[in-house]
Protein backbone atom coordinates (compact mmCIF):
# COMPACT_ATOMS: atom_id res chain seq x y z
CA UNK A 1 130.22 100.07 120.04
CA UNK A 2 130.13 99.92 123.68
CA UNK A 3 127.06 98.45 125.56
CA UNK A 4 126.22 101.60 127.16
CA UNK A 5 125.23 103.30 124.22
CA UNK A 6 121.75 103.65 124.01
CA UNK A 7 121.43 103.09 120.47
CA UNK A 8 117.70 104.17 120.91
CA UNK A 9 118.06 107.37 121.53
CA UNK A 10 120.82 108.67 119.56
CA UNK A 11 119.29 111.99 119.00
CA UNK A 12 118.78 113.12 122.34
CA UNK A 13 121.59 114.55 124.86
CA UNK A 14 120.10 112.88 127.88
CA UNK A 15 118.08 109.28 128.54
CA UNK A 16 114.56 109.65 129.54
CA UNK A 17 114.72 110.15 133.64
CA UNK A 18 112.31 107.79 135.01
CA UNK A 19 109.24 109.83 135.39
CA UNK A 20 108.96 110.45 131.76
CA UNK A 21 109.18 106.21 130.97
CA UNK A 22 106.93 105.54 133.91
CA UNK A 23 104.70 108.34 132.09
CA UNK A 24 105.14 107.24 128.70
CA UNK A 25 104.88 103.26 129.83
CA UNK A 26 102.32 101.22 128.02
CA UNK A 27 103.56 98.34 128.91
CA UNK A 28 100.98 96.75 130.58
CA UNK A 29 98.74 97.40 127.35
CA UNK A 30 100.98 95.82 124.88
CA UNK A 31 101.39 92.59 126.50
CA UNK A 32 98.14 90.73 125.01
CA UNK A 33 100.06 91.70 121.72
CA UNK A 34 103.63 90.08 122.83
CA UNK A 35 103.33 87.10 120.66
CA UNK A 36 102.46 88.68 118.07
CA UNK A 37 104.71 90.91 117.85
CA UNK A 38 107.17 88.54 117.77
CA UNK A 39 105.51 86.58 114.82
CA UNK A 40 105.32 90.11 113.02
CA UNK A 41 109.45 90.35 113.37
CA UNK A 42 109.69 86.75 112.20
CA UNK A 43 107.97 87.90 109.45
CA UNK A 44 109.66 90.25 108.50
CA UNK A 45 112.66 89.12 108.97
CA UNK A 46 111.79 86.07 106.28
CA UNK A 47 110.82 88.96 103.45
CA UNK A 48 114.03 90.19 104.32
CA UNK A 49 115.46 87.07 104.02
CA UNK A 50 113.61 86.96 100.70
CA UNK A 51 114.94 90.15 99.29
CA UNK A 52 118.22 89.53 100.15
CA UNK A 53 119.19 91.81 102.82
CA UNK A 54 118.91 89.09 105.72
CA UNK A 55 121.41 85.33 105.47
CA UNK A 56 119.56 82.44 105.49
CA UNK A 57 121.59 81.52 108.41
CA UNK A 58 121.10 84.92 110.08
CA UNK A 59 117.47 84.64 109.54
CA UNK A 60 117.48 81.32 111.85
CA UNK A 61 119.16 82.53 114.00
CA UNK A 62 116.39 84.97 114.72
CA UNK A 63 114.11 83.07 114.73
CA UNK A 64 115.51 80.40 117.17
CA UNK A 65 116.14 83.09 119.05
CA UNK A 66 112.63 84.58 118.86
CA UNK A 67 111.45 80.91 119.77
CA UNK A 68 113.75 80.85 122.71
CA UNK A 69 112.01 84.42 124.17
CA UNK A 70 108.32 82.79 123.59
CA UNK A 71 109.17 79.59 125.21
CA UNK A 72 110.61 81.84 128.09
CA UNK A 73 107.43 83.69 128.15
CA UNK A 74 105.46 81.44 128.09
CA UNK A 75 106.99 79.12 130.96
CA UNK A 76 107.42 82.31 133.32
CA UNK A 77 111.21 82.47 132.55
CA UNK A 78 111.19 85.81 131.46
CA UNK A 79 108.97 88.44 132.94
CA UNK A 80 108.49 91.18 130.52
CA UNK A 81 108.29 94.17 133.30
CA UNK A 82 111.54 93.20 134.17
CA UNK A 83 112.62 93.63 131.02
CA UNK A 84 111.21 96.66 130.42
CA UNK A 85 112.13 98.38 133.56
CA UNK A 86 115.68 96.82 133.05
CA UNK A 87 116.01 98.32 129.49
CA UNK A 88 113.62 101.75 130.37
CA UNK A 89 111.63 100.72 127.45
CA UNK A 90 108.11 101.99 127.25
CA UNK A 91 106.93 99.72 124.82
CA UNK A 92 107.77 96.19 123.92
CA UNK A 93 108.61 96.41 119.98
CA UNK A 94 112.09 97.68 121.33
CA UNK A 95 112.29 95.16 123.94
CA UNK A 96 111.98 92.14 121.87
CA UNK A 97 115.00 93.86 119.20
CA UNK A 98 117.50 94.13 122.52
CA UNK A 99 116.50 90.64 123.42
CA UNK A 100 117.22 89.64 119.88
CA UNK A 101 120.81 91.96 119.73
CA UNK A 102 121.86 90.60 123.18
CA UNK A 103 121.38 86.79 121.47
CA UNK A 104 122.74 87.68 118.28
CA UNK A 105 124.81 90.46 118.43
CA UNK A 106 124.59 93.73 116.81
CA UNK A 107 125.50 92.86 113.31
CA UNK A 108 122.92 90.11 113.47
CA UNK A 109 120.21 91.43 115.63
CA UNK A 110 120.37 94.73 114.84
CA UNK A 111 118.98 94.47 111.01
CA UNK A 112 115.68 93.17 112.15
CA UNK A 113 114.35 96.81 112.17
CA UNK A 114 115.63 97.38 108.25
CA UNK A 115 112.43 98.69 106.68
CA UNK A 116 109.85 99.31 109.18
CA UNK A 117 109.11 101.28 112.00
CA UNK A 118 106.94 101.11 115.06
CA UNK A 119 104.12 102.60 113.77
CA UNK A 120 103.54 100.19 111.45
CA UNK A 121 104.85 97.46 113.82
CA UNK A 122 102.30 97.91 116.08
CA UNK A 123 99.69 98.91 113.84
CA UNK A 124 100.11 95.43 112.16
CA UNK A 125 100.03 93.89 116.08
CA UNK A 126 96.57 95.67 116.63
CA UNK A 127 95.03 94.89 113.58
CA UNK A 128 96.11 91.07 113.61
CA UNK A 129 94.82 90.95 117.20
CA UNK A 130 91.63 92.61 116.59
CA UNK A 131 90.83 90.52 113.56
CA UNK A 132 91.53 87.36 116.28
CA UNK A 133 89.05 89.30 118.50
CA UNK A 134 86.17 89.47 116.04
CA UNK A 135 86.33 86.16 114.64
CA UNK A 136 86.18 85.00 118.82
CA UNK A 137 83.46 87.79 119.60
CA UNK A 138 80.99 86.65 116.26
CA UNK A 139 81.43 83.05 117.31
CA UNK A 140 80.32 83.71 121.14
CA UNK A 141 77.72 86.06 119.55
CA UNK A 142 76.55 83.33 116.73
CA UNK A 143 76.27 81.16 119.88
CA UNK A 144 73.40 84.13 121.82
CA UNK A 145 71.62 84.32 118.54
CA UNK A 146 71.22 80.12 118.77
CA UNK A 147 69.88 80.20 122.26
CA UNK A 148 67.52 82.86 121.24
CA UNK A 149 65.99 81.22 118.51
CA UNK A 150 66.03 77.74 120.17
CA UNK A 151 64.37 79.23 123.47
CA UNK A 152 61.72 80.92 120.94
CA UNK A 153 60.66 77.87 119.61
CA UNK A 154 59.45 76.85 123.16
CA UNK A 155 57.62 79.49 123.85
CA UNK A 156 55.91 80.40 120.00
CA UNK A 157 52.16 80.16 122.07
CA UNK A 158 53.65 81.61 125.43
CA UNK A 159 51.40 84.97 125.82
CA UNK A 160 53.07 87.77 127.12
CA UNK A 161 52.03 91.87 127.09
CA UNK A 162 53.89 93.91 125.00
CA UNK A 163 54.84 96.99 126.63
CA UNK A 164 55.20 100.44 125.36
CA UNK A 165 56.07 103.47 127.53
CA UNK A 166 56.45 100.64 130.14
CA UNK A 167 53.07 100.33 129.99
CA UNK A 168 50.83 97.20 128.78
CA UNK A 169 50.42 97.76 124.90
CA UNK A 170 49.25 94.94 122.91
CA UNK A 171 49.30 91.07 123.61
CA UNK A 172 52.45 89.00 121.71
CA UNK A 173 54.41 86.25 122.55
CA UNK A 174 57.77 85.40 124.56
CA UNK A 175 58.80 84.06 121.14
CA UNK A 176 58.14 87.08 119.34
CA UNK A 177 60.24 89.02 121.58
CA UNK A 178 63.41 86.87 121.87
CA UNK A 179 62.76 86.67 117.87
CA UNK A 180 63.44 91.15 118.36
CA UNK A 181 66.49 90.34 119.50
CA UNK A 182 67.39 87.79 117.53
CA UNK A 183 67.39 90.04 114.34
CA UNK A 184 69.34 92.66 116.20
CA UNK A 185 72.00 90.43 117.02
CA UNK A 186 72.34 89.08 113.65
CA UNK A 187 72.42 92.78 112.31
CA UNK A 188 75.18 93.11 114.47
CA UNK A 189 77.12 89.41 113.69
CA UNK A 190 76.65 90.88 109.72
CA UNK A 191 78.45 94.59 110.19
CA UNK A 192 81.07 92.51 112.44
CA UNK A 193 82.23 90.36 109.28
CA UNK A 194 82.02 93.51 107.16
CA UNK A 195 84.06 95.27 109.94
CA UNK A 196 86.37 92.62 109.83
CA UNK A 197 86.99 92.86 106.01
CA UNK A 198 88.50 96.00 107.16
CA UNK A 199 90.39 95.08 109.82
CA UNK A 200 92.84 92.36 108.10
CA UNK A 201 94.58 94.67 106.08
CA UNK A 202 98.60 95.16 106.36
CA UNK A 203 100.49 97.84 107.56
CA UNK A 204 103.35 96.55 107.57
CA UNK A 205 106.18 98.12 105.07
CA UNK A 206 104.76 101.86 105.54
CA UNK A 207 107.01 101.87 108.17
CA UNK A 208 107.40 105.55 109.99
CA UNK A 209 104.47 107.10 107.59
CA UNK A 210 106.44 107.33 104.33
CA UNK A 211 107.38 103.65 103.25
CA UNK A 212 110.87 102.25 102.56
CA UNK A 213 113.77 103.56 100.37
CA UNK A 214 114.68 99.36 100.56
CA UNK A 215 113.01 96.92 97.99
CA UNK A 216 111.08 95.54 100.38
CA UNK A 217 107.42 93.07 99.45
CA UNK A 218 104.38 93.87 101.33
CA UNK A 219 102.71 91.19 99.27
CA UNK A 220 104.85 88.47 100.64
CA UNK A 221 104.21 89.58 104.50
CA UNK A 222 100.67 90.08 103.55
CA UNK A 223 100.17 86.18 102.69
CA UNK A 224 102.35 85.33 105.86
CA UNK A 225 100.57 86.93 108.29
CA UNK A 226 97.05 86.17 106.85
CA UNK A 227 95.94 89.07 105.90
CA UNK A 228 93.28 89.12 103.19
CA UNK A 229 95.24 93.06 101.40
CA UNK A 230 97.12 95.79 101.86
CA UNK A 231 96.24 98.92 103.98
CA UNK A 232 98.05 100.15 101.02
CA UNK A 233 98.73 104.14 101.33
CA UNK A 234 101.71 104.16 103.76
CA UNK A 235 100.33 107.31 105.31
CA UNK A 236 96.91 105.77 106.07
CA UNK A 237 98.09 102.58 106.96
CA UNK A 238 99.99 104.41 110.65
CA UNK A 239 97.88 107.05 111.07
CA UNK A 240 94.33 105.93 110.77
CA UNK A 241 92.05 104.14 113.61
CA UNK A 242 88.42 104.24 111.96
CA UNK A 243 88.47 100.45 111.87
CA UNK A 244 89.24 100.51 115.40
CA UNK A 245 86.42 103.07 115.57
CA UNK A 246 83.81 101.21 113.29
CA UNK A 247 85.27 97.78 115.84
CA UNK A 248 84.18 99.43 118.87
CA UNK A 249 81.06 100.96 117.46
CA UNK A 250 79.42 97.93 116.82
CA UNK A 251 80.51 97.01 120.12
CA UNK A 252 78.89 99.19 121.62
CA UNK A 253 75.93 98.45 120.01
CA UNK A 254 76.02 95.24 120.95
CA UNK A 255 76.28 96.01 124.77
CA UNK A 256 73.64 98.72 124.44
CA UNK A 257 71.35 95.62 123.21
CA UNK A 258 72.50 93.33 125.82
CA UNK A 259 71.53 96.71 127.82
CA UNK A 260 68.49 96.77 127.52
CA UNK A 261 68.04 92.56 127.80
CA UNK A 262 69.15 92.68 130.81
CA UNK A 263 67.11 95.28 131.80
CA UNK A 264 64.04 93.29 130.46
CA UNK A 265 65.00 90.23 132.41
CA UNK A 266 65.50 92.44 135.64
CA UNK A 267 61.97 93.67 136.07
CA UNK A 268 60.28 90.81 134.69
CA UNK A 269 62.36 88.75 137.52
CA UNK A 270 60.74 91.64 140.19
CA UNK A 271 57.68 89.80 142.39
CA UNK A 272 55.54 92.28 140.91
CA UNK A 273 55.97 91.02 137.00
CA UNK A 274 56.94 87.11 137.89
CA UNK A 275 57.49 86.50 134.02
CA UNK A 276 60.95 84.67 134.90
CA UNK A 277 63.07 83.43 137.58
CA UNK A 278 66.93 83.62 136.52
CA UNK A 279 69.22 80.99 137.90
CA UNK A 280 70.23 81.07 141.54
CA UNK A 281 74.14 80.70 140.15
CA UNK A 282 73.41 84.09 137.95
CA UNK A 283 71.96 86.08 141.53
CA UNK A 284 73.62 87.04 144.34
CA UNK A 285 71.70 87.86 147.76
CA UNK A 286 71.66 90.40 150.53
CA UNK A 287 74.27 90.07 153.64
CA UNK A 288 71.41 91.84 155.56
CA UNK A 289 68.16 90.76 153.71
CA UNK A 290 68.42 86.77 153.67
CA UNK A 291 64.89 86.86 151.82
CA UNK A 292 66.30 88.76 148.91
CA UNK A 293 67.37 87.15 145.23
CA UNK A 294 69.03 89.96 143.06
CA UNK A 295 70.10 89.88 139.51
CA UNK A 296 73.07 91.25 140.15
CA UNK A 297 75.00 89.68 136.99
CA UNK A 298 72.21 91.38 134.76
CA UNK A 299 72.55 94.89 136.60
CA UNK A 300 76.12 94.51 136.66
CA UNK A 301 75.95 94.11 132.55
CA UNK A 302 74.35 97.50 132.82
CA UNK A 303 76.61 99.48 134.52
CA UNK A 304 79.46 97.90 132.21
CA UNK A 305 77.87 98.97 129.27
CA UNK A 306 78.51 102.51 130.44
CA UNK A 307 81.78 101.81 130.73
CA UNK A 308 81.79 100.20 126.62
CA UNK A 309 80.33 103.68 125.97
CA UNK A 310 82.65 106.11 127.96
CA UNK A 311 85.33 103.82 125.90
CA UNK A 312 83.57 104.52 122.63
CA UNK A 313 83.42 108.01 123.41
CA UNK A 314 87.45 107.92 124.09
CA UNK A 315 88.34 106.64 121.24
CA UNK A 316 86.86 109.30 119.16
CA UNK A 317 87.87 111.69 121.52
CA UNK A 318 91.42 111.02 120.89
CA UNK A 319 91.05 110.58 117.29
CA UNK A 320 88.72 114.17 116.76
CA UNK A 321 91.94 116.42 117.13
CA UNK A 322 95.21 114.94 115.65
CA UNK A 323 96.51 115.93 112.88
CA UNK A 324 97.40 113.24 109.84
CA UNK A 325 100.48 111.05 110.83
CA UNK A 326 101.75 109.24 113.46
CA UNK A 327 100.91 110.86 117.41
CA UNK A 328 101.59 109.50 120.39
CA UNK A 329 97.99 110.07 121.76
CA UNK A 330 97.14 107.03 119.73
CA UNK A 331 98.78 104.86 122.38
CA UNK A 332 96.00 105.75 124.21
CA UNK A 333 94.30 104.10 122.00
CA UNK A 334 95.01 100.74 122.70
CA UNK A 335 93.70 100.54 126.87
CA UNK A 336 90.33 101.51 125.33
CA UNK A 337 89.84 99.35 123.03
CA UNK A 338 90.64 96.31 125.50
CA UNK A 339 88.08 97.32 128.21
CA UNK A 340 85.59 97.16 125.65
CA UNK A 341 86.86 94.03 124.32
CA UNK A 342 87.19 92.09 127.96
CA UNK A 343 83.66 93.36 128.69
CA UNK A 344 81.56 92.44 125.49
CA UNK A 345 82.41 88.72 125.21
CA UNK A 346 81.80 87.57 129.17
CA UNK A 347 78.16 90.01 128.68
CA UNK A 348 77.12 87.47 125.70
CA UNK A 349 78.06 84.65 127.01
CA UNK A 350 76.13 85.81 130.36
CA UNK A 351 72.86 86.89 128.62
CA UNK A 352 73.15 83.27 126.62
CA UNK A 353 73.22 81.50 130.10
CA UNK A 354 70.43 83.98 131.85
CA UNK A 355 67.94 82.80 128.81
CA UNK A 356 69.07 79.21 128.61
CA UNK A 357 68.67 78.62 132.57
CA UNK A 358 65.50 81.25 133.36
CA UNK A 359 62.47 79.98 134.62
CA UNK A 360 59.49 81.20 132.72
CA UNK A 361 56.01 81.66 134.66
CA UNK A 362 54.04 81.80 131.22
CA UNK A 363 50.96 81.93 133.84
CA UNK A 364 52.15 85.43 135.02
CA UNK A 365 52.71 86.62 131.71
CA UNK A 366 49.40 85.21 130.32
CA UNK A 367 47.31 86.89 133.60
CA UNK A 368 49.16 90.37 132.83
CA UNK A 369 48.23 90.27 129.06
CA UNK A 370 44.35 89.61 130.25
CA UNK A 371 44.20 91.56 132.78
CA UNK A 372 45.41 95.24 131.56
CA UNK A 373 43.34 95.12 127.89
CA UNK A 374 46.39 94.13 125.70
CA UNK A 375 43.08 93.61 123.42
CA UNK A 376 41.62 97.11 122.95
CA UNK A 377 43.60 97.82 119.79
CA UNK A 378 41.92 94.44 118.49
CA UNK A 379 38.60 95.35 119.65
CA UNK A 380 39.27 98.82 117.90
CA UNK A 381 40.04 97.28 114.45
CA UNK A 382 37.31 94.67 114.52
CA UNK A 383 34.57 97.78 114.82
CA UNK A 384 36.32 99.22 111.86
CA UNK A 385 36.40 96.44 110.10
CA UNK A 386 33.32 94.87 110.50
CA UNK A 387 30.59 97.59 112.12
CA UNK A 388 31.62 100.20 109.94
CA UNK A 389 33.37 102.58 111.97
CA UNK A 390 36.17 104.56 111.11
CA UNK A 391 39.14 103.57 113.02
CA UNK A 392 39.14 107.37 115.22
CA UNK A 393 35.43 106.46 115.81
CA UNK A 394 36.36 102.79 117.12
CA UNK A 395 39.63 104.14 118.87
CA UNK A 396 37.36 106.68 120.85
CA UNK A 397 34.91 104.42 121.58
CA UNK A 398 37.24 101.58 122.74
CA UNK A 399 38.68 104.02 124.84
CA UNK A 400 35.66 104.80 126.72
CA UNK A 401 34.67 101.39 127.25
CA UNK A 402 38.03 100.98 128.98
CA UNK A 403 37.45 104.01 131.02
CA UNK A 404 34.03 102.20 132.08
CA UNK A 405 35.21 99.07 133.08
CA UNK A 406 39.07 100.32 134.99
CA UNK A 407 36.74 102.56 136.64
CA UNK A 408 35.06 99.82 138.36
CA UNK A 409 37.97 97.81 138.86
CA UNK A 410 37.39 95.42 136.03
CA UNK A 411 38.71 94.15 132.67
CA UNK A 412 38.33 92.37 129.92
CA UNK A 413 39.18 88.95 131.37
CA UNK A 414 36.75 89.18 134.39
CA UNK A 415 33.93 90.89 132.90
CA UNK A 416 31.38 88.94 131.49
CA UNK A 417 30.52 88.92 127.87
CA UNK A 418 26.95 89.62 127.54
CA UNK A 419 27.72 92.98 130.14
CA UNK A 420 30.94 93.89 127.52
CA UNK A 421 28.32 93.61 124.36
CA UNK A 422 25.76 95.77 126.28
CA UNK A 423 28.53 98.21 127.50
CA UNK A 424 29.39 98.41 123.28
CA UNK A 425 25.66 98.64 121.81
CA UNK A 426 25.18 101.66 124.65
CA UNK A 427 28.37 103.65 123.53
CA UNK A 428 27.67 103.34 120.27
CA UNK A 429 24.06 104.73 120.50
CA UNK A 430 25.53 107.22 122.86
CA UNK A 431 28.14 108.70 120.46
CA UNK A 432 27.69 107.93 117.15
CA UNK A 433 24.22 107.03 116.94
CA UNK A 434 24.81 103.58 115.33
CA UNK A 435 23.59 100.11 116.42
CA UNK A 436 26.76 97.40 117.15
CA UNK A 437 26.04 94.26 117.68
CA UNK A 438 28.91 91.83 118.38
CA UNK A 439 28.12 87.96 118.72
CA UNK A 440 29.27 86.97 122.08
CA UNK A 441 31.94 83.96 120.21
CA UNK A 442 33.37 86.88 117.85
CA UNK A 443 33.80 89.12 121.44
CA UNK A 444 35.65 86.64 123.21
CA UNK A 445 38.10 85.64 120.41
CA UNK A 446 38.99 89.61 119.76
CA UNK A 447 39.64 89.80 123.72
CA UNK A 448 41.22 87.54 124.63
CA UNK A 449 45.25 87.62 124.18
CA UNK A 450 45.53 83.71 122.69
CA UNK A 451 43.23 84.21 120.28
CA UNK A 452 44.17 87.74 119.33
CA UNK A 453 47.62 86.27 118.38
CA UNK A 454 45.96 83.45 116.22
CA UNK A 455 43.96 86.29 114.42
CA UNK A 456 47.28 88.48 113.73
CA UNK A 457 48.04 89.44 109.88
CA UNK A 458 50.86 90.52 108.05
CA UNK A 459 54.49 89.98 108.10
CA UNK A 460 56.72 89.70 111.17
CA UNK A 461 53.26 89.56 113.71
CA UNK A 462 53.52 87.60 116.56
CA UNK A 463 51.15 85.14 115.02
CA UNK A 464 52.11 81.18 115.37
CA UNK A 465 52.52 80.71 111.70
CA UNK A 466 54.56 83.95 111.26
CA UNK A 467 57.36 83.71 114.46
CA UNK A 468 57.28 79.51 112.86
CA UNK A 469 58.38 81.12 109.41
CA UNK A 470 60.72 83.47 110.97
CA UNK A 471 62.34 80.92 113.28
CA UNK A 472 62.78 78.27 110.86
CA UNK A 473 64.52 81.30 108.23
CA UNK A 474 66.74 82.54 110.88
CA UNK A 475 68.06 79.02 112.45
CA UNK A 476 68.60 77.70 108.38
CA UNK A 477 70.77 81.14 108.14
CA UNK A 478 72.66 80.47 111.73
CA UNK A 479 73.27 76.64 110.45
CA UNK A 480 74.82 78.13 106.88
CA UNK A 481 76.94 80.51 109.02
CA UNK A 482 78.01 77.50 111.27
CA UNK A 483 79.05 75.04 108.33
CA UNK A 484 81.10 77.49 106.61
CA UNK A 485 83.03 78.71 109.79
């Protein structure tokens, strides 16, 4: 068979012209999976070897050969854009077969294809690649979740207001809040393994969408390539994404929460909060303004997670209409997938190194807690509880008594006791007719934020004993994860 012969193509009257490969080109998005590909064809290659449609000799031949093109690679020998544009391949599975035919010849090279297709070629690149991914992206997040915890446990008596509606709720600590996060990261590390349960199964063997007519044994490539089963229905195994969909999901989840981090970090860095100070080598300054310090690595993180979620929402986008089978829309596939993978694991490792490095003015945080009656809820129970008020009746009342003293500029912290017990025994006479008296040392432990946290009950409170309980559980779980990794 002559050379010319584009043994590709042999249904079609005419090559593609080369607007249609430039259009049809994914070059550029299959090169992360190169190498695998070629271990994939090695693969295969030894279960045909197995079955006994492949020479032992033939088969090492391929694979020297195989060897030869990753060595090339790998040493900038062979550029594979000049391959492709010198074959007018789109993709590289048919790339690395002409490399391997121009080696080995046709009667050699040109059985490596026997009993597969590239559907289930490249699904078997993606999902070996992905499951590399998530074992890489759970480590770097396992990592966060350490800093986290370990930053907590400096700061378990660090008082800082607890905001909701960005406005001053109750007191808690810095602990208690990295703790928040903590748990939602290791939500997240737990639905990754799951997720990758589901990744590392094999396609290979459906081939086109229908499977083989030759003996071939999925089993065999299944244990080579290190997959833990079979994406056993041929038709599923080429047409269906939702792993890649479930992948990026929890991606996205995880930028969302690195999202809103960042966005924590951000104001509380603003002169007018002062909580923290993030590292001069995470900020970036003004080329007009020399005073200024910006995060701009944490508002950066941001806008890229709106670029995770336009990705997300591709994905199912492309997915939503196609019928069962193979399409080529899912090529498109592939380009999305990657941005959100080259953003999510630089955005961990960049929160990790914004907590680990931050300065934290637990002065600020302490004056802002005191100062904007992160105690009034506290103040309203204690009535309840111990003057016999219903909590509406002690909510109300609180209420006013904050009214009273904003009105005149004060608070809790700079008002004196004996005027906040007098202010308390006249609204109670006032509205309900009832006689409170509070002893000035009970007063000042319910207002003030440190001792409000010591006084905390129940589970998961920001109380010393309970973010100590909650620490020492979730670093003993992080260690497990650690030694068995």
């Amino acid at each position: 068979m002559k050379n010319k012969v584009d043994l590709w193509h042999g249904r079609l009257k005419k090559q593609l012209n080369k607007s249609t490969v430039d259009y049809l080109n994914c070059i550029n998005d299959d090169v992360r999976l190169f190498e695998i590909d070629i271990n994939v064809i090695k693969t295969h290659c030894k279960m045909l070897n197995r079955q006994k449609y492949m020479s032992g000799r033939n088969l090492h031949k391929i694979i020297s050969v195989l060897e030869k093109l990753r060595n090339d690679y790998n040493s900038g020998k062979i550029n594979i854009l000049n391959l492709a544009k010198k074959y007018s391949f789109t993709d590289i599975h048919p790339i690395i077969e002409k490399y391997v035919i121009d080696a080995c010849g046709m009667d050699i090279g040109g059985i490596t294809n026997l009993g597969k297709s590239r559907n289930d070629q490249v699904m078997t690149d993606v999902r070996i690649y992905l499951a590399i991914e998530t074992k890489i992206i759970s480590a770097v997040l396992l990592n966060l979740i350490r800093t986290l915890l370990i930053t907590a446990e400096k700061h378990i008596d660090t008082i800082l207001p607890g905001y909701t509606h960005m406005q001053p709720g109750q007191a808690t600590t810095f602990a208690h809040y990295l703790l928040s996060h903590a748990d939602i990261f290791l939500r997240s590390y737990t639905k990754l393994q799951e997720t990758y349960t589901r990744i590392n199964l094999n396609p290979l063997g459906a081939c086109a969408i229908a499977g083989t007519t030759i003996n071939i044994d999925r089993n065999y490539t299944t244990v080579l390539l290190g997959f833990d089963a079979l994406a056993e229905n041929s038709m599923d195994a080429v047409s269906s994404r939702d792993f890649i969909l479930e992948l990026a999901s929890e991606l996205a989840i995880i930028m969302t929460a690195l999202s809103r981090m960042a966005e924590d970090l951000i104001i509380w860095s603003t002169p007018e909060f002062g909580f923290i100070e993030l590292a001069d080598e995470l900020c970036d300054t003004s080329t007009a303004m020399p005073q200024k310090k910006n995060p701009s690595t944490m508002e950066l993180l941001r806008g890229k997670t709106a670029t995770v979620i336009g990705a997300l929402t591709e994905l199912f986008t492309i997915i939503k209409g196609l019928p069962t089978g193979y399409n080529q829309d899912l090529q498109q596939m592939k380009p999305a997938i990657w941005r959100i993978i080259d953003i999510i694991k630089p955005s961990i490792e960049l929160v990790s190194l914004a907590l680990s490095t931050a300065k934290t003015n637990r002065n600020n945080m302490l004056n802002s807690a005191e100062l904007n009656f992160t105690t009034a809820i506290d103040l309203a129970e204690y009535l309840t509880e111990k003057q016999y008020l219903s909590f509406r009746q002690s909510h109300f009342l609180t209420g006013e008594l904050v009214k009273n003293m904003a009105s005149k500029k004060s608070n809790f912290a700079n008002y004196n006791i004996d005027g906040i017990q007098s202010l308390i025994k006249g609204l109670g006479k006032k509205l309900f007719n009832k006689t409170i008296n509070i002893p000035a040392n009970e007063l000042a432990k319910v207002l003030n934020p440190a001792t409000s946290i010591l006084r905390k009950k129940g589970a998961g409170s920001p109380a010393p004993a309970q973010v100590r309980r909650m620490l020492y559980t979730r670093l003993k779980n992080i260690n497990e994860i650690l030694q068995k990794r």
